[in-house]
C-alpha atoms as a PDB file:
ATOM      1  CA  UNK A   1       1.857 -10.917  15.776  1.00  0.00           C
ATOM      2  CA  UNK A   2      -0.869 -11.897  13.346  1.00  0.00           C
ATOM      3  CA  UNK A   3      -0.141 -10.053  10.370  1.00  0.00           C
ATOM      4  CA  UNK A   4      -1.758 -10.278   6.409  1.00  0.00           C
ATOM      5  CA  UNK A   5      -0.590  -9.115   3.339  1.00  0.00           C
ATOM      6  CA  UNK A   6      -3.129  -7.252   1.588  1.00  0.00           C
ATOM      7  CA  UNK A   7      -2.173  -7.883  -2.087  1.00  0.00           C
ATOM      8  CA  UNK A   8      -4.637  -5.502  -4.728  1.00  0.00           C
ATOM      9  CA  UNK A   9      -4.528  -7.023  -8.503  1.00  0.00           C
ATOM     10  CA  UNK A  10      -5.175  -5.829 -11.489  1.00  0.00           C
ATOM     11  CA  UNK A  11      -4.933  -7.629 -14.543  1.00  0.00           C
ATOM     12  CA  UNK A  12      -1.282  -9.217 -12.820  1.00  0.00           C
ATOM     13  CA  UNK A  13      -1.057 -12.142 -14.707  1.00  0.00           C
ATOM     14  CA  UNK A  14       2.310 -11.988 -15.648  1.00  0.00           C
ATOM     15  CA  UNK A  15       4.314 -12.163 -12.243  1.00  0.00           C
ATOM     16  CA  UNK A  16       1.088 -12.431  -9.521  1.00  0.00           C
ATOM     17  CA  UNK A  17       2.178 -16.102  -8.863  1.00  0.00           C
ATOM     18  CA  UNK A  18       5.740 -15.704  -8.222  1.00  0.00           C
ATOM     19  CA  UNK A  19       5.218 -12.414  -5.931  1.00  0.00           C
ATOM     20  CA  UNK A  20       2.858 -15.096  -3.834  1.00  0.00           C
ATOM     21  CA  UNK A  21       5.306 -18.129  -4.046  1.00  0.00           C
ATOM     22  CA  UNK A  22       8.235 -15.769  -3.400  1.00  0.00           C
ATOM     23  CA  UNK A  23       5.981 -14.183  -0.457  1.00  0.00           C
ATOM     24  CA  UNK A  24       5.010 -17.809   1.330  1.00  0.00           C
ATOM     25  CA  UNK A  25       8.788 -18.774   0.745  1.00  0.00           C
ATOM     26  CA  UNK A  26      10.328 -15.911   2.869  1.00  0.00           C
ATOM     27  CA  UNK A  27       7.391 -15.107   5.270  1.00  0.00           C
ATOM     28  CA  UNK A  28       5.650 -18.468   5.553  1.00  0.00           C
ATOM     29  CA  UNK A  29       4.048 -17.351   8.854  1.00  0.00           C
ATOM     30  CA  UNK A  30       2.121 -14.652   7.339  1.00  0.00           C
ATOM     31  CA  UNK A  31      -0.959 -15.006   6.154  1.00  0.00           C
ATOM     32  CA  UNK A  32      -2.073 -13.402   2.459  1.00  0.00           C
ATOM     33  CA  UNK A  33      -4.718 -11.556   0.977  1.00  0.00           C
ATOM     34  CA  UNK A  34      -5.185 -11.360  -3.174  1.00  0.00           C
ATOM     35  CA  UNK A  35      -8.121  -8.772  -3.950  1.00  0.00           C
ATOM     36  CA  UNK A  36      -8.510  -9.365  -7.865  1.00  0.00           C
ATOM     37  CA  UNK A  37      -9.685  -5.897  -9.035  1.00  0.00           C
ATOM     38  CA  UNK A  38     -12.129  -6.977 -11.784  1.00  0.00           C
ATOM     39  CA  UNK A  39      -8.993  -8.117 -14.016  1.00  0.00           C
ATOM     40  CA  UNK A  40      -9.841  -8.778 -17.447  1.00  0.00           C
ATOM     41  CA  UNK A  41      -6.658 -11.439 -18.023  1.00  0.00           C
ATOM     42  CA  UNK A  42      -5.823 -14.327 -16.633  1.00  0.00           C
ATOM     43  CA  UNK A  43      -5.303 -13.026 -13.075  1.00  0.00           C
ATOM     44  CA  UNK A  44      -8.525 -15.032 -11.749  1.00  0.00           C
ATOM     45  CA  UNK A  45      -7.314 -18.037 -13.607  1.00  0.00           C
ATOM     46  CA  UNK A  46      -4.682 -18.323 -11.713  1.00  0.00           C
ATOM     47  CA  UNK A  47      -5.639 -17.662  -8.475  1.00  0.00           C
ATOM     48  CA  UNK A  48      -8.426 -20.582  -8.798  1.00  0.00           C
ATOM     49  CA  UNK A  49      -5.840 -22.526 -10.495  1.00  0.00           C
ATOM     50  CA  UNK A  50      -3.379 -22.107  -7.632  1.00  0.00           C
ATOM     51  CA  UNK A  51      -5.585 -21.958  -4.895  1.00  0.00           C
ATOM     52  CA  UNK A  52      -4.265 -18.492  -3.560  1.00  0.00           C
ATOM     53  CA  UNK A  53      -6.671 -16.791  -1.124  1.00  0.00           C
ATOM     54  CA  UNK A  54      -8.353 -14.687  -2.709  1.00  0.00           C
ATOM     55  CA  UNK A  55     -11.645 -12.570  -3.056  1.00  0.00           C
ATOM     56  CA  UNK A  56     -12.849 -11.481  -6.116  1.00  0.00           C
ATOM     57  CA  UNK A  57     -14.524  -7.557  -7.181  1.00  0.00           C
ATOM     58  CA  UNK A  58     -17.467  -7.830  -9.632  1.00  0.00           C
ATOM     59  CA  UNK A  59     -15.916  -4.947 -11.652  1.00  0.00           C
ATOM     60  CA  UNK A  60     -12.725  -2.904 -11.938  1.00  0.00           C
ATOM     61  CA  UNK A  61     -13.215  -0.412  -9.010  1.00  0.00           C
ATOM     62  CA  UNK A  62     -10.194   0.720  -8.293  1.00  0.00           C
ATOM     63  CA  UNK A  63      -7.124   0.464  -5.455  1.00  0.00           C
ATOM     64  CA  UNK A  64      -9.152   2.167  -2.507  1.00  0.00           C
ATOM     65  CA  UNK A  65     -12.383   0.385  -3.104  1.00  0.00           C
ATOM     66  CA  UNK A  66     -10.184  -3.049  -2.981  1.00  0.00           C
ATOM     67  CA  UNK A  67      -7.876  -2.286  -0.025  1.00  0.00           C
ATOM     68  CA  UNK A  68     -11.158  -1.508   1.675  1.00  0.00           C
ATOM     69  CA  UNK A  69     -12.614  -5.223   1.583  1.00  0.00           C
ATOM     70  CA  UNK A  70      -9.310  -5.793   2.484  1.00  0.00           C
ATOM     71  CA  UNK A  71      -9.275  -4.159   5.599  1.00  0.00           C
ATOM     72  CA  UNK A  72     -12.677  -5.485   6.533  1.00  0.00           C
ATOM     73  CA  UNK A  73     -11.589  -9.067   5.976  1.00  0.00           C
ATOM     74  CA  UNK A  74      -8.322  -8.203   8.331  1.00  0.00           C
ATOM     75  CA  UNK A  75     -10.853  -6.605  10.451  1.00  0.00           C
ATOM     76  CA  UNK A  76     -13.448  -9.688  10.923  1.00  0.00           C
ATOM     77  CA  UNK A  77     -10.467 -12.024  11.215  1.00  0.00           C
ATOM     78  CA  UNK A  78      -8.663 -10.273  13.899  1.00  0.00           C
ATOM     79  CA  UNK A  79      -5.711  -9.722  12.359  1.00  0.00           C
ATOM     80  CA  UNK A  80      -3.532  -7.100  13.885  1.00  0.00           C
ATOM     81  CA  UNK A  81      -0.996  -5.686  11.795  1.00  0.00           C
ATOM     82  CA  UNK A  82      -2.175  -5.312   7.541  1.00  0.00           C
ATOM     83  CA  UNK A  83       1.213  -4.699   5.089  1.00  0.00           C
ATOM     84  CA  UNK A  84       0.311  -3.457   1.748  1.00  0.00           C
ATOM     85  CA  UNK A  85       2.244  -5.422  -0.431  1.00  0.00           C
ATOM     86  CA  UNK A  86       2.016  -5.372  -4.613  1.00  0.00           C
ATOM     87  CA  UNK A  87       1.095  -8.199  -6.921  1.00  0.00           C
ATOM     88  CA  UNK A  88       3.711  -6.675  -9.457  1.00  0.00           C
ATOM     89  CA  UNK A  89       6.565  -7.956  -7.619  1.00  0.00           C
ATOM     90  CA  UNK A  90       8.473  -4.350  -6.952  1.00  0.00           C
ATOM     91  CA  UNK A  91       8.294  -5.272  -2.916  1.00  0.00           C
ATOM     92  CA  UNK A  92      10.852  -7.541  -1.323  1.00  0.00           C
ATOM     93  CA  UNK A  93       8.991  -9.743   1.654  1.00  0.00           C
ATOM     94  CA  UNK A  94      12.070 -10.047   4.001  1.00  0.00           C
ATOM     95  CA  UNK A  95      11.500  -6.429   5.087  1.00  0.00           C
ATOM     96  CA  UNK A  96       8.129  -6.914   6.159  1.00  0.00           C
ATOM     97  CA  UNK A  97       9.532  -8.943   9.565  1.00  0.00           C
ATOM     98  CA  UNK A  98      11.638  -5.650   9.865  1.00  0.00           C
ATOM     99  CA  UNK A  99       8.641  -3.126   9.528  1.00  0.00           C
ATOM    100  CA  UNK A 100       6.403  -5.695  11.781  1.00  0.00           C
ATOM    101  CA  UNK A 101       9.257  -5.477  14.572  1.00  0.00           C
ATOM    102  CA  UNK A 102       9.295  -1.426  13.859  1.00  0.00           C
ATOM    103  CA  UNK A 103       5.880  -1.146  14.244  1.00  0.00           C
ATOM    104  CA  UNK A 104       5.815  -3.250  17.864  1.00  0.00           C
ATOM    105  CA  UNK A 105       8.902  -1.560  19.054  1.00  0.00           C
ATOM    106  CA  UNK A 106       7.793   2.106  18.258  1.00  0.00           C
ATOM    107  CA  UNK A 107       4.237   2.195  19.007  1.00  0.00           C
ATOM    108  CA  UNK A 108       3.573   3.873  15.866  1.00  0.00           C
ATOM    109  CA  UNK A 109       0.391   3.084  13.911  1.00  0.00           C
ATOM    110  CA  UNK A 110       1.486   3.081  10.528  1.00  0.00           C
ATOM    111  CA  UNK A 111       4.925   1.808   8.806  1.00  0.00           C
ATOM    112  CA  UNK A 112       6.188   3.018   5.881  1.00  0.00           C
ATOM    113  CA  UNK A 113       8.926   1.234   3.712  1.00  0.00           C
ATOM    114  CA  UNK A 114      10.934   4.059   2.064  1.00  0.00           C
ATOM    115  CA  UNK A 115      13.422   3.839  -0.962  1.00  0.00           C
ATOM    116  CA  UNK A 116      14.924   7.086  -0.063  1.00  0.00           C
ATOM    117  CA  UNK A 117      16.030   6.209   3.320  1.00  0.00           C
ATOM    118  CA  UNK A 118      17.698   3.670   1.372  1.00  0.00           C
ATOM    119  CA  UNK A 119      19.315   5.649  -1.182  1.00  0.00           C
ATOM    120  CA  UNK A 120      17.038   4.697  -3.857  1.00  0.00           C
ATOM    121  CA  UNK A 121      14.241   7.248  -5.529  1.00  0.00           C
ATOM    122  CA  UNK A 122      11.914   6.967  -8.078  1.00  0.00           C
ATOM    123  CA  UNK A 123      12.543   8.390 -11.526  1.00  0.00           C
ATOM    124  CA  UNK A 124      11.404  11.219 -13.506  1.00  0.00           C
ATOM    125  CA  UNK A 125       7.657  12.600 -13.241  1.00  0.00           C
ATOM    126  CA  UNK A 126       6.906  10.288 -10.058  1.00  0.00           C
ATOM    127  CA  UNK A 127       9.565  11.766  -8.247  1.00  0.00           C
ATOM    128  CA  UNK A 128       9.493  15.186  -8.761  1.00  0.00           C
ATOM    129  CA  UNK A 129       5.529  13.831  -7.708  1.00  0.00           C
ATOM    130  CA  UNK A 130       6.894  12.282  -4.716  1.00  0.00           C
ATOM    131  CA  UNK A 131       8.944  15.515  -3.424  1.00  0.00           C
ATOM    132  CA  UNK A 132       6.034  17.530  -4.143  1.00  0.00           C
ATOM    133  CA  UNK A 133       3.801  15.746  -1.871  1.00  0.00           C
ATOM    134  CA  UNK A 134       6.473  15.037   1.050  1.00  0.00           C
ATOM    135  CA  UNK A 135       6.793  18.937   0.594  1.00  0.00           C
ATOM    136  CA  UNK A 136       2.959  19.499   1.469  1.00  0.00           C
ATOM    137  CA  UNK A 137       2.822  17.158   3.649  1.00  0.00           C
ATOM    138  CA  UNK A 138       5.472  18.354   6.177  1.00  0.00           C
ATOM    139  CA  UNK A 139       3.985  22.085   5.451  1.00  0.00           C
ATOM    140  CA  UNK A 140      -0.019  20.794   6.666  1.00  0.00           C
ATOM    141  CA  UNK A 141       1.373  18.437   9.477  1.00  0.00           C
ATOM    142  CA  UNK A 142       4.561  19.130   9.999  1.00  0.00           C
ATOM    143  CA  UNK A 143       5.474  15.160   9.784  1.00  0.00           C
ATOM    144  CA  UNK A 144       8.418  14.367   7.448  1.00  0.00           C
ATOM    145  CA  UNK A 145       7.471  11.545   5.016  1.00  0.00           C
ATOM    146  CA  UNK A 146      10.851  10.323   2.786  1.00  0.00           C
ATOM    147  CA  UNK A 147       8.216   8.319   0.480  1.00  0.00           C
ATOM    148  CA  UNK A 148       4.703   9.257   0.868  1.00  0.00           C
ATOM    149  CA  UNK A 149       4.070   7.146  -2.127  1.00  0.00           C
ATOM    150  CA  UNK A 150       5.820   4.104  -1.328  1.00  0.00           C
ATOM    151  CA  UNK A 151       2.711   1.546  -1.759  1.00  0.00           C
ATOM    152  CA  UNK A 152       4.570  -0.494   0.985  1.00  0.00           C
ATOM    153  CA  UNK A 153       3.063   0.461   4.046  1.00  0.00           C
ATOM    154  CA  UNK A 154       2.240  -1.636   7.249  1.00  0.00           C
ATOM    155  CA  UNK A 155      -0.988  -0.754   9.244  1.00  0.00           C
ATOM    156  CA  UNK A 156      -1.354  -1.704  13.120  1.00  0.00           C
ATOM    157  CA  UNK A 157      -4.335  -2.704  14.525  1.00  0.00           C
ATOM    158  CA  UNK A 158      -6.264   0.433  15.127  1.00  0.00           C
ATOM    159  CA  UNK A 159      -5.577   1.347  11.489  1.00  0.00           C
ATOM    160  CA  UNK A 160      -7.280  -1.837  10.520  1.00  0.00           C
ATOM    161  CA  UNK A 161     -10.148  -0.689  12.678  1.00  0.00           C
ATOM    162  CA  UNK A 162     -10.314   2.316  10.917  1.00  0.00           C
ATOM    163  CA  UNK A 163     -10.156   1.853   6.994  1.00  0.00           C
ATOM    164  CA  UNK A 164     -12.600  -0.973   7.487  1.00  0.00           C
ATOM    165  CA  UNK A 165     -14.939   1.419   8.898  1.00  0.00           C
ATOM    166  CA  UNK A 166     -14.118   4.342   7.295  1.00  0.00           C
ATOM    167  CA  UNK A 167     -15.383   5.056   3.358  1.00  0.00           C
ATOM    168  CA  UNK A 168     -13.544   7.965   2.597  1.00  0.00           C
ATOM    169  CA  UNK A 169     -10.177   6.847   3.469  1.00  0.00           C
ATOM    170  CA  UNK A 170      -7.998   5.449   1.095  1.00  0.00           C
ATOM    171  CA  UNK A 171      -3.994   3.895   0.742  1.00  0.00           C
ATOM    172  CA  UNK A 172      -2.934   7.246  -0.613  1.00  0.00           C
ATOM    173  CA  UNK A 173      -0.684  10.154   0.808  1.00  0.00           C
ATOM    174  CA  UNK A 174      -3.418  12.718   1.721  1.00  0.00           C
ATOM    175  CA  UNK A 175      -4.942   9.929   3.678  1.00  0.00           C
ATOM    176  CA  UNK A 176      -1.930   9.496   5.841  1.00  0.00           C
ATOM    177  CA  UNK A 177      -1.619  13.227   5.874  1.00  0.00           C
ATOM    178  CA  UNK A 178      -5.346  13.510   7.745  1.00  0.00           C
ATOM    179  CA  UNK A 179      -4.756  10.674   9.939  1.00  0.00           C
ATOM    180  CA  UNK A 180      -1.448  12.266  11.545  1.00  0.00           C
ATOM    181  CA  UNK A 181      -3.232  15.241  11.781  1.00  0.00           C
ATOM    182  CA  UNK A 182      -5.507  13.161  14.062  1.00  0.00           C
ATOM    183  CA  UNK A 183      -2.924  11.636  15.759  1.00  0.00           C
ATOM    184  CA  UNK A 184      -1.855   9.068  14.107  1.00  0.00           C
ATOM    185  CA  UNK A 185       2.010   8.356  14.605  1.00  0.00           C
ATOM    186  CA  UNK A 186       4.056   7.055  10.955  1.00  0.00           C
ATOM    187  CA  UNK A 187       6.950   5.735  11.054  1.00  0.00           C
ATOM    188  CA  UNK A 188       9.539   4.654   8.388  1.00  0.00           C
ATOM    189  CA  UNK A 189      12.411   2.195   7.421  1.00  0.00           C
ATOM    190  CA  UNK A 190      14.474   2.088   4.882  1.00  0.00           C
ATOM    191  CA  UNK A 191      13.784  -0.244   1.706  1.00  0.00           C
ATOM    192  CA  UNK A 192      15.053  -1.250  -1.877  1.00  0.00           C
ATOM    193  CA  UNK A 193      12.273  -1.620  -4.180  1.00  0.00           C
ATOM    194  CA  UNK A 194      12.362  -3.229  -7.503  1.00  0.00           C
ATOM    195  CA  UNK A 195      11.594  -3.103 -10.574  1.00  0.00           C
ATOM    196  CA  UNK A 196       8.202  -4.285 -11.972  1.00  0.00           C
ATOM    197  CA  UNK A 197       8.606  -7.565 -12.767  1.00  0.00           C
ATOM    198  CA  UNK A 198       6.102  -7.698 -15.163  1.00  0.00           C
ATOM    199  CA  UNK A 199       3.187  -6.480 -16.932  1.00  0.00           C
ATOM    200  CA  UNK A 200       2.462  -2.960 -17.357  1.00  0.00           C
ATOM    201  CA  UNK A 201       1.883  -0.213 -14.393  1.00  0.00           C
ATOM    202  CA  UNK A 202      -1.476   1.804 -14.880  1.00  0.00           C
ATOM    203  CA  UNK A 203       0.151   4.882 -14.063  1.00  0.00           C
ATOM    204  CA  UNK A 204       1.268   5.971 -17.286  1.00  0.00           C
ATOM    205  CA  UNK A 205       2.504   9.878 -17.871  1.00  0.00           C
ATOM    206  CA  UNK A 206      -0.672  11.135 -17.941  1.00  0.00           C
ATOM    207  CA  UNK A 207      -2.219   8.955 -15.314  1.00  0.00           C
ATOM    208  CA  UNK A 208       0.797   9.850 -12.871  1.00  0.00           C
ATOM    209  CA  UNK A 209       0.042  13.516 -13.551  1.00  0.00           C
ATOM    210  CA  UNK A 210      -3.218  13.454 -12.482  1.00  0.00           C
ATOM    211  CA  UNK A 211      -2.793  11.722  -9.489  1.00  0.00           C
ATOM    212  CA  UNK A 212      -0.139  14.152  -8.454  1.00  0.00           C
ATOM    213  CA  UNK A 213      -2.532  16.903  -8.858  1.00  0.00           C
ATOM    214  CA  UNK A 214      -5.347  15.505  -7.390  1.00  0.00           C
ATOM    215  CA  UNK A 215      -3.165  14.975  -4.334  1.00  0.00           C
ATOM    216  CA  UNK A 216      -1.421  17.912  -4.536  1.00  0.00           C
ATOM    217  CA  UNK A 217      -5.275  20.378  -3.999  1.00  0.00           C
ATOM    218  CA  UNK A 218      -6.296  17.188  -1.660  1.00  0.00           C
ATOM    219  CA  UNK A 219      -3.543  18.324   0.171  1.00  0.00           C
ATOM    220  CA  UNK A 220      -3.769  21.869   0.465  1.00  0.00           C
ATOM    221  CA  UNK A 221      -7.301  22.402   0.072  1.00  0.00           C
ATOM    222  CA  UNK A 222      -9.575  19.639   0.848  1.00  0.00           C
ATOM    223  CA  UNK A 223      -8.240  18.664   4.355  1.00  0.00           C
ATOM    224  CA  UNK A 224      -8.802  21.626   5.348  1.00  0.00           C
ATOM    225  CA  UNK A 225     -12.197  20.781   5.853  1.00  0.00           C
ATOM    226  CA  UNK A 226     -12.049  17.289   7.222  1.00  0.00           C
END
């Protein structure tokens, strides 16, 4: 199977080139992805420098907007399977093999690596966030979701189709929510995630508790309508 890491950065330049080197090590037969987010460090340095594959935003806009051009460019060169995988180097390649096998043998459309399956769980604010949301979700869909957001998801090949051609669809929660509700099937397996390895995670307190809200009324509200 044909399968590309989709690897967002932003402002990574303190562990983006060992995630990649560790990536190509363990999983040389997949191909990867870098979409440098407008960083404002050395992150573009180094990807010219080490001649990772990369593509480059003009500005800073944002995870959705990047794993968008990343879809297309799966998309236009017929990839089909995408795995999510961050520059920060929290996710461990050797399970993406296992999630590529999960999603062949299951027929599902969309992989999820969870951390609770595994025993693991996030701490504090993100999850009591992450409860929350894998609380809503299993009320609007009825689908249980361990780790709805676990940013270590692989997509199969109609999921490709359909970020790349969708705009209002992003790597978030209440977008897997709506696409089980139209019939998507998710599936997940059980993962140990890391710590950051470096740098510092944009999600800060007050950052984390806005994105729990906003998909919190996404959730219950907004969907609705879609």
């Amino acid at each position: 199977m044909k399968i590309l890491a989709i690897i967002p950065a932003y402002n990574e330049e303190a562990c983006l080139a060992n995630t990649v080197n560790e990536l190509t090590s363990i999983c040389p037969n997949i191909d990867y992805l870098i979409v440098n987010d407008g960083s404002i460090d050395s992150t573009p340095d180094i990807c010219d420098m080490e001649k990772f594959n990369h593509i480059d935003m003009p500005i800073n806009t944002g995870l959705t907007s990047g794993f968008h051009a990343g879809m297309k460019y799966a998309l236009k060169n017929q990839y089909e399977a995408v795995v999510q995988f961050d520059a920060d180097g929290q996710h461990k390649p050797e399970y993406i093999p296992l999630m590529a096998k999960q999603l062949q043998t299951s027929h599902c459309d969309i992989v999820i690596g969870s951390r609770y399956l595994s025993g693991e769980q996030a701490h504090g604010l993100r999850n009591m966030g992450s409860r929350l949301i894998s609380h809503l979700i299993h009320q609007t869909t009825g689908a249980i979701i361990t780790d709805p957001t676990s940013g270590m998801r692989m997509y199969g090949k109609q999921m490709i189709k359909t970020f790349a051609r969708g705009f209002d669809l992003g790597p978030e929660p209440d977008s897997i929510a709506l696409l089980i509700r139209n019939g998507a099937k998710v599936t997940e397996i059980p993962v140990s995630i890391r710590d950051r390895q470096g740098g510092e995670s944009y999600l800060k307190p007050a950052k984390a508790a806005k994105y729990i809200l906003r998909m919190c009324v996404s959730l219950l509200l907004f969907q609705r309508f879609r």
